[in-house]
N, C-alpha and C. Protein backbone atom coordinates (compact mmCIF):
# COMPACT_ATOMS: atom_id res chain seq x y z
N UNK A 1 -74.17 4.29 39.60
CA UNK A 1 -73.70 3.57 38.43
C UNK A 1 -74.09 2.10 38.59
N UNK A 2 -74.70 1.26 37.62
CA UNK A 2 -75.33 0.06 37.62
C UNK A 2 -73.81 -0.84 37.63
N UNK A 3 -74.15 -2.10 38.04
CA UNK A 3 -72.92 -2.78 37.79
C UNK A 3 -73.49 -3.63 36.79
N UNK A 4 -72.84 -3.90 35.41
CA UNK A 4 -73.32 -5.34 34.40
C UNK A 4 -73.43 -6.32 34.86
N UNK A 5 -72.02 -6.58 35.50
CA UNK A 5 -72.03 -7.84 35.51
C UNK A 5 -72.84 -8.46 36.46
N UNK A 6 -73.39 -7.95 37.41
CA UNK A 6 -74.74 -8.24 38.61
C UNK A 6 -75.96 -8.44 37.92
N UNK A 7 -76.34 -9.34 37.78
CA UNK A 7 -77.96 -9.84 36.99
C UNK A 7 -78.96 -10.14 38.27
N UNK A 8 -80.03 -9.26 38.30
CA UNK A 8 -81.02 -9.92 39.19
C UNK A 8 -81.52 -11.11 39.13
N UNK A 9 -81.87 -12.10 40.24
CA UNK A 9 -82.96 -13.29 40.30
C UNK A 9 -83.82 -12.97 39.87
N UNK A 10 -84.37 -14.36 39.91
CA UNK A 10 -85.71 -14.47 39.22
C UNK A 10 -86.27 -14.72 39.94
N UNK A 11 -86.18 -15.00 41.93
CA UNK A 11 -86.55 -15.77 42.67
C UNK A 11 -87.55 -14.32 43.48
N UNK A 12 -88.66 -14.26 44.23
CA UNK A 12 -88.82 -13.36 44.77
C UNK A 12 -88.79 -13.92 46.31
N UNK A 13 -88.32 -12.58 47.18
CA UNK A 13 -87.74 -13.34 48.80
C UNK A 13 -89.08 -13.72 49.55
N UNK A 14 -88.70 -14.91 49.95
CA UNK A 14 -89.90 -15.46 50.94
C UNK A 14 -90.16 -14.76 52.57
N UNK A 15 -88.80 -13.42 52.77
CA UNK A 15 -89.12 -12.99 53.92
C UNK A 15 -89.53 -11.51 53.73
N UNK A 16 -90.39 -10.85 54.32
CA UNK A 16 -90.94 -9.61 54.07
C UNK A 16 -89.82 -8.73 54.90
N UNK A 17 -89.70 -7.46 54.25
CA UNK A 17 -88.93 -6.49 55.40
C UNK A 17 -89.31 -6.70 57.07
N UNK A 18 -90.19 -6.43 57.40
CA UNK A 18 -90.35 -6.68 58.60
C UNK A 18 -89.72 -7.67 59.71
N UNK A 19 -90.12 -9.18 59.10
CA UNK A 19 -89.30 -10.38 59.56
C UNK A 19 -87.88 -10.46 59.42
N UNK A 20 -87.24 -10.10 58.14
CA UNK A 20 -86.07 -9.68 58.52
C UNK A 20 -85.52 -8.85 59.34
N UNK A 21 -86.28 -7.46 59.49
CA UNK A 21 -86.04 -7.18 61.22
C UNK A 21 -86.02 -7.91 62.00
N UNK A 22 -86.97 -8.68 62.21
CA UNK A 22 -87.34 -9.36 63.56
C UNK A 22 -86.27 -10.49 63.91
N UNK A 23 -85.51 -11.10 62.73
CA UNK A 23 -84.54 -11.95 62.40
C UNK A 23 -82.97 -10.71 63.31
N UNK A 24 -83.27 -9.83 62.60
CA UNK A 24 -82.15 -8.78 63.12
C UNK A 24 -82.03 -8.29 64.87
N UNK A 25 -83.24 -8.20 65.09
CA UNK A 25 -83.75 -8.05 66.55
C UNK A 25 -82.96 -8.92 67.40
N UNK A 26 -83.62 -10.29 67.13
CA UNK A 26 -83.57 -11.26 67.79
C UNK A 26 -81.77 -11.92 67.92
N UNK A 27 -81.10 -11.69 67.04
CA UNK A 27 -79.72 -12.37 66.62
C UNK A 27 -78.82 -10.84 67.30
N UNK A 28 -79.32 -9.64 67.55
CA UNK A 28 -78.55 -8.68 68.43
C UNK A 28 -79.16 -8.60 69.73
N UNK A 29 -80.05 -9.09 70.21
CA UNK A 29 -80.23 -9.49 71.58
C UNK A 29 -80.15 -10.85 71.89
N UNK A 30 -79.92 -12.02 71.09
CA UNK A 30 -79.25 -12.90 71.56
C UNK A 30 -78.02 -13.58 70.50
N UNK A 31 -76.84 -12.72 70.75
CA UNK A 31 -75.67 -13.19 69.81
C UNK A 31 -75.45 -14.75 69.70
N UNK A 32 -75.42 -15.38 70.74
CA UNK A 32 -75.07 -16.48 71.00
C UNK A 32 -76.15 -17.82 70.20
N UNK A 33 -77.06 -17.01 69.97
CA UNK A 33 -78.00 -18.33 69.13
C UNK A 33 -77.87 -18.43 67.69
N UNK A 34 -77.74 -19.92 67.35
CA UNK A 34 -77.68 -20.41 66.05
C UNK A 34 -78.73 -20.09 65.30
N UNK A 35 -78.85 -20.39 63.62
CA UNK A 35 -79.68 -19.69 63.05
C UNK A 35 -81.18 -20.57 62.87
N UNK A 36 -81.04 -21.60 63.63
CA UNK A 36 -81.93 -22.31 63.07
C UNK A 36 -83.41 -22.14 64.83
N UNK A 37 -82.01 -21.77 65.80
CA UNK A 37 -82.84 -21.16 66.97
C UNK A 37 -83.66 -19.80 66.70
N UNK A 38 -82.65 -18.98 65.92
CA UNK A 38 -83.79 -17.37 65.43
C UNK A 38 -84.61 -17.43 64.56
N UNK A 39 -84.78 -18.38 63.63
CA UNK A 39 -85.68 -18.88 63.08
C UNK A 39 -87.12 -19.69 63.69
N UNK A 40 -86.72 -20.11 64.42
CA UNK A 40 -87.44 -20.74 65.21
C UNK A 40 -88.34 -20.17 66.78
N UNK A 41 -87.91 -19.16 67.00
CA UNK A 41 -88.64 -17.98 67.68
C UNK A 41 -88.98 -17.24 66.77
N UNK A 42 -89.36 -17.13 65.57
CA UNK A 42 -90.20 -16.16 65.06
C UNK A 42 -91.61 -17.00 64.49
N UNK A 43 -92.35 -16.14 63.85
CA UNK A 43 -93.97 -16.55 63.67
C UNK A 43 -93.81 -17.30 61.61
N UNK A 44 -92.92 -17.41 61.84
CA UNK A 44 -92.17 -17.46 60.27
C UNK A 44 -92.80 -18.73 59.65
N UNK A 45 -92.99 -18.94 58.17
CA UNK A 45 -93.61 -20.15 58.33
C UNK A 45 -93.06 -20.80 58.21
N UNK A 46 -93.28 -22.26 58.72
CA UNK A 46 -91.71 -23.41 57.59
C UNK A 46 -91.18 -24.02 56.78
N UNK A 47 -91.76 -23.09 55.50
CA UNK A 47 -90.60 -23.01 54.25
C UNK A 47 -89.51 -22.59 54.04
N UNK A 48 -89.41 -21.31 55.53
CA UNK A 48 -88.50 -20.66 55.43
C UNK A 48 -87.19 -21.49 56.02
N UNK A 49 -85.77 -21.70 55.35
CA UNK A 49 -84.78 -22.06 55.85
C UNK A 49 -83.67 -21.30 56.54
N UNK A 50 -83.06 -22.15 57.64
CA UNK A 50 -82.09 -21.74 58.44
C UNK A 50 -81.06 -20.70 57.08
N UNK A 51 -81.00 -21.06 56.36
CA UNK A 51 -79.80 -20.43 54.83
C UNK A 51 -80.17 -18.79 54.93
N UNK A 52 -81.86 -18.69 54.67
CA UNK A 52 -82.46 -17.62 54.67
C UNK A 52 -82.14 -16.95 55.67
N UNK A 53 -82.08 -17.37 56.62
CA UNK A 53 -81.87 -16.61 57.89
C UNK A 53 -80.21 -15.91 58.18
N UNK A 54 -79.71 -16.47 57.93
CA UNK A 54 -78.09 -16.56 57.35
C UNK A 54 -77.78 -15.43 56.67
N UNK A 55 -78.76 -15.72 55.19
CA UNK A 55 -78.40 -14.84 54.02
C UNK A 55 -78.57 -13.29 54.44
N UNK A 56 -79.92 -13.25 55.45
CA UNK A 56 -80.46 -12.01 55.92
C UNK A 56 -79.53 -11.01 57.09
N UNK A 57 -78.97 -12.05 58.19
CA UNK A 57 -77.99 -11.22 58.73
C UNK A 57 -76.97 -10.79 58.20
N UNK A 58 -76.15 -11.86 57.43
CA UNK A 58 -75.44 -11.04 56.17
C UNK A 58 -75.49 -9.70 55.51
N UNK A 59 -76.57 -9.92 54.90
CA UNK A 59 -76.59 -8.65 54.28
C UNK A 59 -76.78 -7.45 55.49
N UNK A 60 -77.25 -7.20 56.72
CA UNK A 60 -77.59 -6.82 57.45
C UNK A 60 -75.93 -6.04 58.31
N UNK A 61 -75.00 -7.21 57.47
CA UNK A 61 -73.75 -6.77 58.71
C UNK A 61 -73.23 -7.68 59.49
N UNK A 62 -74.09 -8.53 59.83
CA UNK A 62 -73.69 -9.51 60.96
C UNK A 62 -73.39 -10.97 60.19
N UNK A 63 -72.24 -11.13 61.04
CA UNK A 63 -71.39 -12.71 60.22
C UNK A 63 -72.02 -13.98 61.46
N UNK A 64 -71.63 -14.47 61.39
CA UNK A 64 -71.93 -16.12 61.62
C UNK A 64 -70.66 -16.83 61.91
N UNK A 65 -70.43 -17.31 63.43
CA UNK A 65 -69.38 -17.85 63.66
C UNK A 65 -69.56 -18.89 64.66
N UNK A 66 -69.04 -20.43 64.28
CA UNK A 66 -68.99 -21.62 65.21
C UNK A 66 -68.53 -21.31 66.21
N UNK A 67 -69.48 -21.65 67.31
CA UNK A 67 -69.12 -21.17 68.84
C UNK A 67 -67.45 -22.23 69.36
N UNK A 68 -66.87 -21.51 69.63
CA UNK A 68 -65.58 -22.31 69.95
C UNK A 68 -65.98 -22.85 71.65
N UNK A 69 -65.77 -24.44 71.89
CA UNK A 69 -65.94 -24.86 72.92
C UNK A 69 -64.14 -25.53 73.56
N UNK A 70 -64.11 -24.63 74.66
CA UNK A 70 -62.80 -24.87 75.11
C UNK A 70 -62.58 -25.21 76.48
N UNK A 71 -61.97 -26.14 76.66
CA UNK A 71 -62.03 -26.54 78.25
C UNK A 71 -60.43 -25.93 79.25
N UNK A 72 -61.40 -25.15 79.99
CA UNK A 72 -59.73 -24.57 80.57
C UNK A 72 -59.19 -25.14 81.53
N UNK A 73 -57.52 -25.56 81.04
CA UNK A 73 -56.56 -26.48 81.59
C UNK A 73 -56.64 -25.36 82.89
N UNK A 74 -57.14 -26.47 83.88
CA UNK A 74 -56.51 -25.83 85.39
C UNK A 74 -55.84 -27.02 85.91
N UNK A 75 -55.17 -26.13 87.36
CA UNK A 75 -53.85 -27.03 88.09
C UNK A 75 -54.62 -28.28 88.47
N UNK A 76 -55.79 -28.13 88.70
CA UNK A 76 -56.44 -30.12 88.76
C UNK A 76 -55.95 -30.81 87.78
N UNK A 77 -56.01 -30.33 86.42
CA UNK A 77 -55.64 -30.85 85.06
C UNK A 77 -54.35 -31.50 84.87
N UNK A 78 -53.56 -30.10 85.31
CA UNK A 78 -52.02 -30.46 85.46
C UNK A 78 -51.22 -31.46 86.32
N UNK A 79 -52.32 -31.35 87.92
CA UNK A 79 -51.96 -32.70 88.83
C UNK A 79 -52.34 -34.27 88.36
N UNK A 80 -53.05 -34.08 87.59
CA UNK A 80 -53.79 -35.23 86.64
C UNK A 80 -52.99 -35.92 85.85
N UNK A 81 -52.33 -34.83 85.23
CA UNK A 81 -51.42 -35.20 84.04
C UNK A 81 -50.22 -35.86 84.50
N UNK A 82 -49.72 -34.87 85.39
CA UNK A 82 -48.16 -35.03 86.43
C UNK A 82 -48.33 -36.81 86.70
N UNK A 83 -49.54 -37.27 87.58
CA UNK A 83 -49.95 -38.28 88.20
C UNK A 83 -49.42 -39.20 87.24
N UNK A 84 -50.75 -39.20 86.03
CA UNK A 84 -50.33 -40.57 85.51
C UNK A 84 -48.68 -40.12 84.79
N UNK A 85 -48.29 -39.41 84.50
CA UNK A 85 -46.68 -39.58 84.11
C UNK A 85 -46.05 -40.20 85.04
N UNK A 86 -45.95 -39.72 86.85
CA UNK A 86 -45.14 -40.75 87.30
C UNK A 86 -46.10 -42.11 87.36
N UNK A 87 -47.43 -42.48 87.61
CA UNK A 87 -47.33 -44.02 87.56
C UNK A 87 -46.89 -44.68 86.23
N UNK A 88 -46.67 -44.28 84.95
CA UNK A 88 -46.35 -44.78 83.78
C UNK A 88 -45.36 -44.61 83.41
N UNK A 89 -44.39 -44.12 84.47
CA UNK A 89 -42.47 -43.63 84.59
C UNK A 89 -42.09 -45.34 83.97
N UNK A 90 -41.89 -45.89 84.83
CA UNK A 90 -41.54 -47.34 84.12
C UNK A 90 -42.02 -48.72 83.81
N UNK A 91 -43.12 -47.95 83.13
CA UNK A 91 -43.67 -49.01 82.41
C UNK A 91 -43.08 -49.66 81.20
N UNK A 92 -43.56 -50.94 80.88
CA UNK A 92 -42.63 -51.08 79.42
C UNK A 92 -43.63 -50.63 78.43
N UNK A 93 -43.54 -50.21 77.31
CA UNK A 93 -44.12 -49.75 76.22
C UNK A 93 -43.47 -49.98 75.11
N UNK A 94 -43.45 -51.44 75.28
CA UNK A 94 -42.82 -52.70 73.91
C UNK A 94 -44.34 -52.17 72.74
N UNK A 95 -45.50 -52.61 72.89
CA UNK A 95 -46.42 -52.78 72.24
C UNK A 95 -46.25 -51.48 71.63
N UNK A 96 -46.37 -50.46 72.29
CA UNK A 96 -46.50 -48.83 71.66
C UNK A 96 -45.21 -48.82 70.99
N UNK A 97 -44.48 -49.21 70.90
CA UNK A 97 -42.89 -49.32 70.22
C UNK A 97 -43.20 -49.66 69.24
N UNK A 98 -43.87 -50.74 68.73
CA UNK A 98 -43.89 -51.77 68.29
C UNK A 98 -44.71 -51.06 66.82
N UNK A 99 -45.82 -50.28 67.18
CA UNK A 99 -46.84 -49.76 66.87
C UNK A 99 -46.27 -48.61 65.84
N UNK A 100 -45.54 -48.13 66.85
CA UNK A 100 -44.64 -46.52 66.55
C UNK A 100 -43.75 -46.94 65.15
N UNK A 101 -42.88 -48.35 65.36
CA UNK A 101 -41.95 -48.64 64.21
C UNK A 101 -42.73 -48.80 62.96
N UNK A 102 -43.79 -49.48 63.24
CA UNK A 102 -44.81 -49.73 62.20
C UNK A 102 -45.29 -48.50 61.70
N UNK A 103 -45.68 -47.59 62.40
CA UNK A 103 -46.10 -46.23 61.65
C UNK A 103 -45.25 -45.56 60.74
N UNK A 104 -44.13 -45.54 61.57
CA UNK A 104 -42.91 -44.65 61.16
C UNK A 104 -42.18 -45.66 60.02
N UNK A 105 -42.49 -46.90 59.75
CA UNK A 105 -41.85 -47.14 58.40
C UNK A 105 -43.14 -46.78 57.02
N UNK A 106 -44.19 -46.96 57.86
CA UNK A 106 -45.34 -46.58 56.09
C UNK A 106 -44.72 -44.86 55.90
N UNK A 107 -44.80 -44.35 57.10
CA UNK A 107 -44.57 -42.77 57.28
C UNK A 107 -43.32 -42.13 56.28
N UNK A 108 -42.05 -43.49 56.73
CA UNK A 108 -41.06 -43.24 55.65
C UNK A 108 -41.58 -43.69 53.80
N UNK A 109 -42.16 -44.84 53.80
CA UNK A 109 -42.45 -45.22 52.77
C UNK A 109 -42.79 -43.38 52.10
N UNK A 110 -43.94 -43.11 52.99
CA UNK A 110 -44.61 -42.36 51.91
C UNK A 110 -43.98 -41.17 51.92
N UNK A 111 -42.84 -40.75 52.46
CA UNK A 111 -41.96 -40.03 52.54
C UNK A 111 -41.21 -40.29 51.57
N UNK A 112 -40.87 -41.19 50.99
CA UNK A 112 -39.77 -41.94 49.77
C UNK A 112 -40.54 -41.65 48.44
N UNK A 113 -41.77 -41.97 48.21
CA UNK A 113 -42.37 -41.61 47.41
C UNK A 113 -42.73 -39.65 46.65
N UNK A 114 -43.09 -39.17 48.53
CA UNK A 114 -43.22 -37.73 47.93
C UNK A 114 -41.64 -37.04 47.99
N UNK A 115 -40.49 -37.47 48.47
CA UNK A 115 -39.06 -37.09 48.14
C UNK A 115 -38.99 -37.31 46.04
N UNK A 116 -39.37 -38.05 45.84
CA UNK A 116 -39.10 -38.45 44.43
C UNK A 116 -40.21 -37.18 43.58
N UNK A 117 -40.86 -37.07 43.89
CA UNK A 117 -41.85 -36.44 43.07
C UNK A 117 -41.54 -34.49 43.47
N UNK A 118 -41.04 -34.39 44.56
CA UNK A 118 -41.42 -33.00 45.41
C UNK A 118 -40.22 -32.94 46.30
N UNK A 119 -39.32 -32.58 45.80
CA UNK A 119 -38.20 -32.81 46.38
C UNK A 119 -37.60 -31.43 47.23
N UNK A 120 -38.21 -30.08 46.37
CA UNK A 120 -38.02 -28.71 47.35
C UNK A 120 -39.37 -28.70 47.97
N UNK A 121 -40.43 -29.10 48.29
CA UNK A 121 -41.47 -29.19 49.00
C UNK A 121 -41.19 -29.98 50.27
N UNK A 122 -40.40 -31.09 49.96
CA UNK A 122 -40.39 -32.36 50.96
C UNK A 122 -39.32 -31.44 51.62
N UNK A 123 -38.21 -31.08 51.20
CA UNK A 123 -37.21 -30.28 52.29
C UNK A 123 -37.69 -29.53 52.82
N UNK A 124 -38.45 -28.62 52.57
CA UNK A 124 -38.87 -27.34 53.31
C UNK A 124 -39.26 -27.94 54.77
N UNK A 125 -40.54 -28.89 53.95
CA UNK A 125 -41.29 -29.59 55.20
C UNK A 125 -40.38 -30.04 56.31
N UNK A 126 -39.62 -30.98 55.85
CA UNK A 126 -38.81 -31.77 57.35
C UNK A 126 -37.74 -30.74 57.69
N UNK A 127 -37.57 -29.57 57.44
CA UNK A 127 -37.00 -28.65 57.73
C UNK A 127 -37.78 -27.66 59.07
N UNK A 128 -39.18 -27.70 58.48
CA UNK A 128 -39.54 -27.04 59.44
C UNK A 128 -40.34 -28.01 60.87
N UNK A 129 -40.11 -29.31 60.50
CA UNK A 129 -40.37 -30.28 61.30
C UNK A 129 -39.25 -30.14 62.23
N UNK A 130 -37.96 -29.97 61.61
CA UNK A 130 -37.21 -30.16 62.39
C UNK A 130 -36.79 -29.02 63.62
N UNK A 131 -37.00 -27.96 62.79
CA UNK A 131 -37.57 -26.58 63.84
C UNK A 131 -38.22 -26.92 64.96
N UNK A 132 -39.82 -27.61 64.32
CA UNK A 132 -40.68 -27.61 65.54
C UNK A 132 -40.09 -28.11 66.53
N UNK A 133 -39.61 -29.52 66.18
CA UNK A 133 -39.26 -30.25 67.19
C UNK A 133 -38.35 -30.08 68.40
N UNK A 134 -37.49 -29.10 67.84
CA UNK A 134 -36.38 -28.25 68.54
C UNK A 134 -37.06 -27.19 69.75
N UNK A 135 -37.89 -26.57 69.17
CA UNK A 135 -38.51 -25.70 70.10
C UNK A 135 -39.69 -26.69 71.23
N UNK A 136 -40.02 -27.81 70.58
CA UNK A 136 -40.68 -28.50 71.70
C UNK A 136 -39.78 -29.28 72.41
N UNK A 137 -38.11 -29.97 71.91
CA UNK A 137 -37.18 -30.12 73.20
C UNK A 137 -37.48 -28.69 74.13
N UNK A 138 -37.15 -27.46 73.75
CA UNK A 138 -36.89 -26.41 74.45
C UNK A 138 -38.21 -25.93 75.71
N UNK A 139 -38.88 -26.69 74.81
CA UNK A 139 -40.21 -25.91 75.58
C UNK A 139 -40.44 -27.16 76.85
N UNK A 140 -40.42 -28.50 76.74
CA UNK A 140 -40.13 -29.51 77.55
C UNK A 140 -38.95 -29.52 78.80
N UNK A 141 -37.86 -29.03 78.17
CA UNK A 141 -36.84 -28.58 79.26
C UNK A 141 -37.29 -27.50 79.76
N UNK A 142 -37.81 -26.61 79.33
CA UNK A 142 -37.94 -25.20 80.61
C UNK A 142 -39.43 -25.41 81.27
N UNK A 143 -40.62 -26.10 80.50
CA UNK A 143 -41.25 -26.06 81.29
C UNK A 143 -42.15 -27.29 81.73
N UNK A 144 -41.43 -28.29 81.85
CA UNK A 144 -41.74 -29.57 82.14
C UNK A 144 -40.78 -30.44 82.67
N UNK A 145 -39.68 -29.80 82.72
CA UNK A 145 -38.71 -30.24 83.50
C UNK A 145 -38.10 -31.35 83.34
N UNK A 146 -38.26 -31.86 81.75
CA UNK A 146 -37.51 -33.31 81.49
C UNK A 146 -36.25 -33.75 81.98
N UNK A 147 -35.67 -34.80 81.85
CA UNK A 147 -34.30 -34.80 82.12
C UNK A 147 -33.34 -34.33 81.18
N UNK A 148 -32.18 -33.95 81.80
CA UNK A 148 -31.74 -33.23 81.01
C UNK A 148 -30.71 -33.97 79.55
N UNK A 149 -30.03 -35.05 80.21
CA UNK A 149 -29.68 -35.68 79.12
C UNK A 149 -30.43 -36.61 77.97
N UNK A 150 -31.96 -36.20 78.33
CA UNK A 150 -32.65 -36.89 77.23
C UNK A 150 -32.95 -35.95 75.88
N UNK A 151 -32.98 -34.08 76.90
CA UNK A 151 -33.29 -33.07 76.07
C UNK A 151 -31.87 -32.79 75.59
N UNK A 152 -30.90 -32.85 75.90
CA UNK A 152 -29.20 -32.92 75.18
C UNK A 152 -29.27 -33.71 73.98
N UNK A 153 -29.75 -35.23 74.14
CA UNK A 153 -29.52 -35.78 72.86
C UNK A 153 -30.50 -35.38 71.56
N UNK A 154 -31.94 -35.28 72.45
CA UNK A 154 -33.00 -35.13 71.45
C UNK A 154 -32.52 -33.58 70.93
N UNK A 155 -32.15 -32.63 71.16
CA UNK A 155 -32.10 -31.53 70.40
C UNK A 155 -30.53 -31.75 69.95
N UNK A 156 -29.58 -32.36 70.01
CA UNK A 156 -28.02 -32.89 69.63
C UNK A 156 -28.57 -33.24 68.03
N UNK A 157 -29.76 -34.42 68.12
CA UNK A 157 -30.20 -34.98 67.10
C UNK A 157 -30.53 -34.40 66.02
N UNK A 158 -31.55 -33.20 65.89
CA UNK A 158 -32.06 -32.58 65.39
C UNK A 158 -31.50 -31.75 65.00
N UNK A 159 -30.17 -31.20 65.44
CA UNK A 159 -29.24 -30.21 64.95
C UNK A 159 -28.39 -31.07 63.94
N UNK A 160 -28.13 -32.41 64.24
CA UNK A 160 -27.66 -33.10 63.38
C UNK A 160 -28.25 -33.24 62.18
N UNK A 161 -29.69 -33.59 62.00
CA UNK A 161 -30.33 -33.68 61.06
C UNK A 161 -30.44 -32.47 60.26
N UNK A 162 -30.82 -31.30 60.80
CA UNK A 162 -30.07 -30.29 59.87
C UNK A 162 -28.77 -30.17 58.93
N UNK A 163 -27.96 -31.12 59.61
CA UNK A 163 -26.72 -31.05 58.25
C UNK A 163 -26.68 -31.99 57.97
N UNK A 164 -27.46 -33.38 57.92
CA UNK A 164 -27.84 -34.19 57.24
C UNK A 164 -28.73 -33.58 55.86
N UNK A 165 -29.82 -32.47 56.29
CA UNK A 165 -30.45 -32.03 55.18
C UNK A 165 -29.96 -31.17 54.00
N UNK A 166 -28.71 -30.80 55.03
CA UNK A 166 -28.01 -30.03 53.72
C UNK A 166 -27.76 -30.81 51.95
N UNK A 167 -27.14 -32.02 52.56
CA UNK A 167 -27.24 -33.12 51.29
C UNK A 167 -28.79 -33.53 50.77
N UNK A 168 -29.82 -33.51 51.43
CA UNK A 168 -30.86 -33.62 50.34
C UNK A 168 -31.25 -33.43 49.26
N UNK A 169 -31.69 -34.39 48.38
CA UNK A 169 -32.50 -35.65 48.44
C UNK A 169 -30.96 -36.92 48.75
N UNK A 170 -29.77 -36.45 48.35
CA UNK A 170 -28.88 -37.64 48.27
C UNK A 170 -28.12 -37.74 49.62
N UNK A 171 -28.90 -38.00 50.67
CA UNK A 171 -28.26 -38.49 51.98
C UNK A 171 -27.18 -40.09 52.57
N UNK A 172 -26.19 -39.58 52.43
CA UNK A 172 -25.29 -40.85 52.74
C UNK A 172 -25.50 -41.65 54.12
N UNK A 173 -26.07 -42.95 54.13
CA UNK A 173 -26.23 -43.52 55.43
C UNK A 173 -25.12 -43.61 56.21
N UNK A 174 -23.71 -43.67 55.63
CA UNK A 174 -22.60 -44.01 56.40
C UNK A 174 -21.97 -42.30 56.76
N UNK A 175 -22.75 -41.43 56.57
CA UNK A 175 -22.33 -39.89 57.25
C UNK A 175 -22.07 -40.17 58.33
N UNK A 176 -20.97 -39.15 59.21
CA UNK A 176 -21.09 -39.23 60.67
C UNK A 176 -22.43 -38.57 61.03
N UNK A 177 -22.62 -37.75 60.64
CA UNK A 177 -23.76 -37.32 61.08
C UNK A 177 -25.42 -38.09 61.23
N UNK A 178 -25.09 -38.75 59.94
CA UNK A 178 -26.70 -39.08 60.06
C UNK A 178 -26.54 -40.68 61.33
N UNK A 179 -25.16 -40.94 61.41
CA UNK A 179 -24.69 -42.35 62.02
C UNK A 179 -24.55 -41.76 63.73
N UNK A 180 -24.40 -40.42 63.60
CA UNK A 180 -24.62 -40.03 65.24
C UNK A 180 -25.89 -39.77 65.61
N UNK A 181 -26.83 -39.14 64.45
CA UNK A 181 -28.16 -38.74 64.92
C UNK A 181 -29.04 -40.15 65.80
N UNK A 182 -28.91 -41.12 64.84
CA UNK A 182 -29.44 -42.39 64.75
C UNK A 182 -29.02 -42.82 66.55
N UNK A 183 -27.68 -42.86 66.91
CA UNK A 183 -27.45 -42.98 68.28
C UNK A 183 -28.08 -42.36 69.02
N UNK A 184 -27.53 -40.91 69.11
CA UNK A 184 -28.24 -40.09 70.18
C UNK A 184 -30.06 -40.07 70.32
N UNK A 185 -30.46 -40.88 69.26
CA UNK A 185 -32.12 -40.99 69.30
C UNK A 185 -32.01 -42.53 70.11
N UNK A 186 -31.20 -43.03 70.16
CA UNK A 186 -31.03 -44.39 70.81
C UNK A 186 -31.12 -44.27 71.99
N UNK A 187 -30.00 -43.42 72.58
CA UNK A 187 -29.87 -43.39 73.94
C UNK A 187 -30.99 -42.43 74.51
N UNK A 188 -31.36 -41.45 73.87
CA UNK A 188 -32.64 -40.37 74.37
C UNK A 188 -33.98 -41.60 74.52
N UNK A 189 -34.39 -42.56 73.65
CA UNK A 189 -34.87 -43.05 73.75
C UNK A 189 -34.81 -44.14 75.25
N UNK A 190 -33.56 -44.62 75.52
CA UNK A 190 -33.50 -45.84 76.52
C UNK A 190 -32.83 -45.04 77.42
N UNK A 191 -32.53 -44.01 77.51
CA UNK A 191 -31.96 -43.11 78.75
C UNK A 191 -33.35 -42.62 79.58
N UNK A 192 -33.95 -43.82 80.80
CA UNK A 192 -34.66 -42.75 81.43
C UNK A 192 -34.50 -42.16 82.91
């Protein structure tokens, strides 16, 4: 059965059956090469584009995927990491403070703005922010070994802010809640 709505080109293909084999050959004995490399081991001339080459394994079956380059965290990595945490245990980090307040007020700005416009969108979101964040106290205490009364307040906080969100968009600054969260981020912060 013909399909209508499929109209042939007008274009005729610049690769002959054959070369598209050879395109096929070459890309199942070497998976790992890009298309502009299997193109480029063949006798092909060069009008022909890397696209073509593409279009041909395609139809052929075979997809096309960005080689993922990943560097695997080993315990060198981890002694690395450990290291500079304790030499940077008590450092001051006024400037990065400084930096952080500055972010985190445009951050609110534009938080104020999309609360007004998107108001069950914006909850969802800092809802599930507030999730994350919970499970990365959790994941910090069991496997990084923070202290413990920094991971008490920081997840204290965040449970707070949950019933702070219950009142959203109309959050009262003088809540106990949102007036304890604000502390316990105080002391998690200068508790080290």
């Amino acid at each position: 059965m013909r399909n209508f709505r499929r109209r042939p080109g007008g274009l005729t293909k610049k690769t002959t059956e054959v070369q598209d084999e050879e395109f096929l050959a070459i890309a199942r004995n070497n998976p790992l090469w890009s298309s502009a490399k299997i193109l480029h081991a063949t006798d092909i001339p060069v009008s022909t584009k890397t696209k073509t080459v593409r279009r041909r394994l395609k139809q052929a079956g075979l997809t096309c995927y960005k080689a993922a380059k990943v560097v695997q965290f080993t315990e060198e990595h981890a002694q690395m990491r450990r290291e500079f945490a304790l030499q940077n245990l008590n450092e001051n980090w006024e400037m990065q403070l400084v930096f952080l307040t500055v972010a985190i007020a445009a951050g609110l700005y534009y938080l104020a703005e999309l609360v007004e416009e998107y108001t069950v969108f914006t909850r969802k979101c800092i809802w599930w922010t507030n999730l994350v964040i919970l499970i990365l106290y959790l994941c910090l205490w069991l496997f990084e070994k923070f202290p413990i009364l920094m991971i008490f307040c920081g997840i204290l906080a965040q449970i707070l802010h949950f019933i702070v969100l219950q009142d959203f968009p109309f959050v009262t600054l003088t809540s106990p809640a949102f007036i304890l969260s604000l502390i316990l981020i105080t002391v998690k912060t200068r508790k080290r």
